[in-house]
Structure formats: C-alpha cells, structure tokens
Protein backbone atom coordinates (compact mmCIF):
# COMPACT_ATOMS: atom_id res chain seq x y z
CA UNK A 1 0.29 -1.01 -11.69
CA UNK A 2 1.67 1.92 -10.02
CA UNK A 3 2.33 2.37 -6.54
CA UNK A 4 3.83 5.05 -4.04
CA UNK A 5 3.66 5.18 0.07
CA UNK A 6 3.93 8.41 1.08
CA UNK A 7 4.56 9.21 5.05
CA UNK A 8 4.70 13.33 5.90
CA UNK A 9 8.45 13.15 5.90
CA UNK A 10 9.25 11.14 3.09
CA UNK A 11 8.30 8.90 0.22
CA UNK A 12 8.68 5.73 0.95
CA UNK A 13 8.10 3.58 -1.81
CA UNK A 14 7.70 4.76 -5.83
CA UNK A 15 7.22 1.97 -8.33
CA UNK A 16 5.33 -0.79 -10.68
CA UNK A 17 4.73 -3.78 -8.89
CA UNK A 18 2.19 -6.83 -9.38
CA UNK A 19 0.16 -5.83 -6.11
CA UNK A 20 -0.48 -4.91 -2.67
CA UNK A 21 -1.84 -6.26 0.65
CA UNK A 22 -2.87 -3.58 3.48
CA UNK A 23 -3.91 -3.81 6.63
CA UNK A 24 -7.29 -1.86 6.67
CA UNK A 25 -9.54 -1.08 10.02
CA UNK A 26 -11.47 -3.98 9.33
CA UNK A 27 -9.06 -6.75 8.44
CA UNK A 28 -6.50 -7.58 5.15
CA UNK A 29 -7.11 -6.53 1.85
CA UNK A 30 -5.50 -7.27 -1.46
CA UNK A 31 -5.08 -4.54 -4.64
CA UNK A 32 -4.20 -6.35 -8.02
CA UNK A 33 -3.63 -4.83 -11.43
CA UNK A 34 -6.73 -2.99 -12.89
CA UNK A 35 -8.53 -3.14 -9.54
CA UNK A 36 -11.89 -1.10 -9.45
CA UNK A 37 -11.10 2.68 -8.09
CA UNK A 38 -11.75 3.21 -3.98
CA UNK A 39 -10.78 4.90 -1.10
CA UNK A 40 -9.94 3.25 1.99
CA UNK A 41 -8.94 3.76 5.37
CA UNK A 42 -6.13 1.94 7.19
CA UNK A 43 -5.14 0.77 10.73
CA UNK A 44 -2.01 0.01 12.28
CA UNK A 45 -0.42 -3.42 10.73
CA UNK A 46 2.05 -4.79 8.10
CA UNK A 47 2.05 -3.75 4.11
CA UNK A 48 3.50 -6.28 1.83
CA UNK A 49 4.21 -5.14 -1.47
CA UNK A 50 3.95 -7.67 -3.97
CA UNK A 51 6.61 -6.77 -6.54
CA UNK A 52 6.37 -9.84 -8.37
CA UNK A 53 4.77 -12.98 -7.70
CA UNK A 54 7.74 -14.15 -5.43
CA UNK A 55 9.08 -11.07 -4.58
CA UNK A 56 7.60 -9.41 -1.72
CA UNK A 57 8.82 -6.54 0.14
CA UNK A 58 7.19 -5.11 3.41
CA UNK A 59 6.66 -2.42 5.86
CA UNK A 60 4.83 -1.64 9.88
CA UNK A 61 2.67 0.91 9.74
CA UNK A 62 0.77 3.53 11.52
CA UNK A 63 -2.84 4.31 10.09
CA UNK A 64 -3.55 6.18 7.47
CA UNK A 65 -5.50 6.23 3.90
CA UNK A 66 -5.51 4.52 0.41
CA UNK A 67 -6.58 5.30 -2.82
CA UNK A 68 -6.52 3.15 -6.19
CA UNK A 69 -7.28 5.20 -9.18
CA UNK A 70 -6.46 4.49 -12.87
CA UNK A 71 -3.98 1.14 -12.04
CA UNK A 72 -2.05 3.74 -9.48
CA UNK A 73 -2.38 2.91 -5.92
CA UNK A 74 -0.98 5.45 -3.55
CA UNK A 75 -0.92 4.68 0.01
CA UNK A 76 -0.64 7.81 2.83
CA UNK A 77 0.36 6.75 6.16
CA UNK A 78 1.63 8.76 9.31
CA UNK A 79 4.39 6.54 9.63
CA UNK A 80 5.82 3.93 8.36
CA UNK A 81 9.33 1.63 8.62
CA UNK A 82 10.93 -1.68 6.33
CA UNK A 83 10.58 -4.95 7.96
C-alpha cells in the first residue's frame, strides 16, 4: 500500500510500505494492506511506519486527519518531526 504524510509545509513521507500505526483521539490504531476505506481523526502521539515487517520508521506528531482509500493511506497532520 501507498502512503504519504503531509504537514502544511512539507511532505513528509511518500511511499509503499507494509503498514501503519497512528495515534488516534481515542487510542492506537493499525492500517494494513487492503484495509477497508475510513476517515479518522488523530491526536498528538507517535506514527510508526511499518516499511517492512522489521523495518520501522517513526515520527511525533501534532493532530490532525487520516484517510485510507483504495490501498493509499494519506495522513495530514499540522506538524510533524523523525524520531
């Protein structure tokens, strides 16, 4: 799957990777390959991309907004920086 983070000055992040975990308002989350479309809002917390099963790259960041559509997941945030 697909994924970008996207911050208002910058992308962030543009690539295929095996998955995603967010931080959203109400706890963790995990997006896999072919997950089921949604929108989702995010709070303040750590993103770990997931680029393969033992490769992991992550990031702090501010809120902001998800959405998985058609095995792309793009991720919005205010702000964002690598850990």
């Amino acid at each position: 799957m697909t994924l970008e983070i996207l911050t208002p000055e910058k992308k962030l992040y543009s690539g295929n990777v095996y998955g995603v975990m967010l931080p959203g308002i109400t706890g963790l989350f995990e997006v896999l390959d072919k997950h089921a479309p949604m929108v989702s809002a995010l709070g303040k917390g750590n993103l770990k991309v997931l680029k393969t099963k033992n490769d992991t790259e992550s990031y702090s960041i501010q809120s902001g907004f998800v959405e998985v559509l058609n095995n792309k997941v793009t991720v919005l945030v205010e702000g964002a920086t690598a850990l």
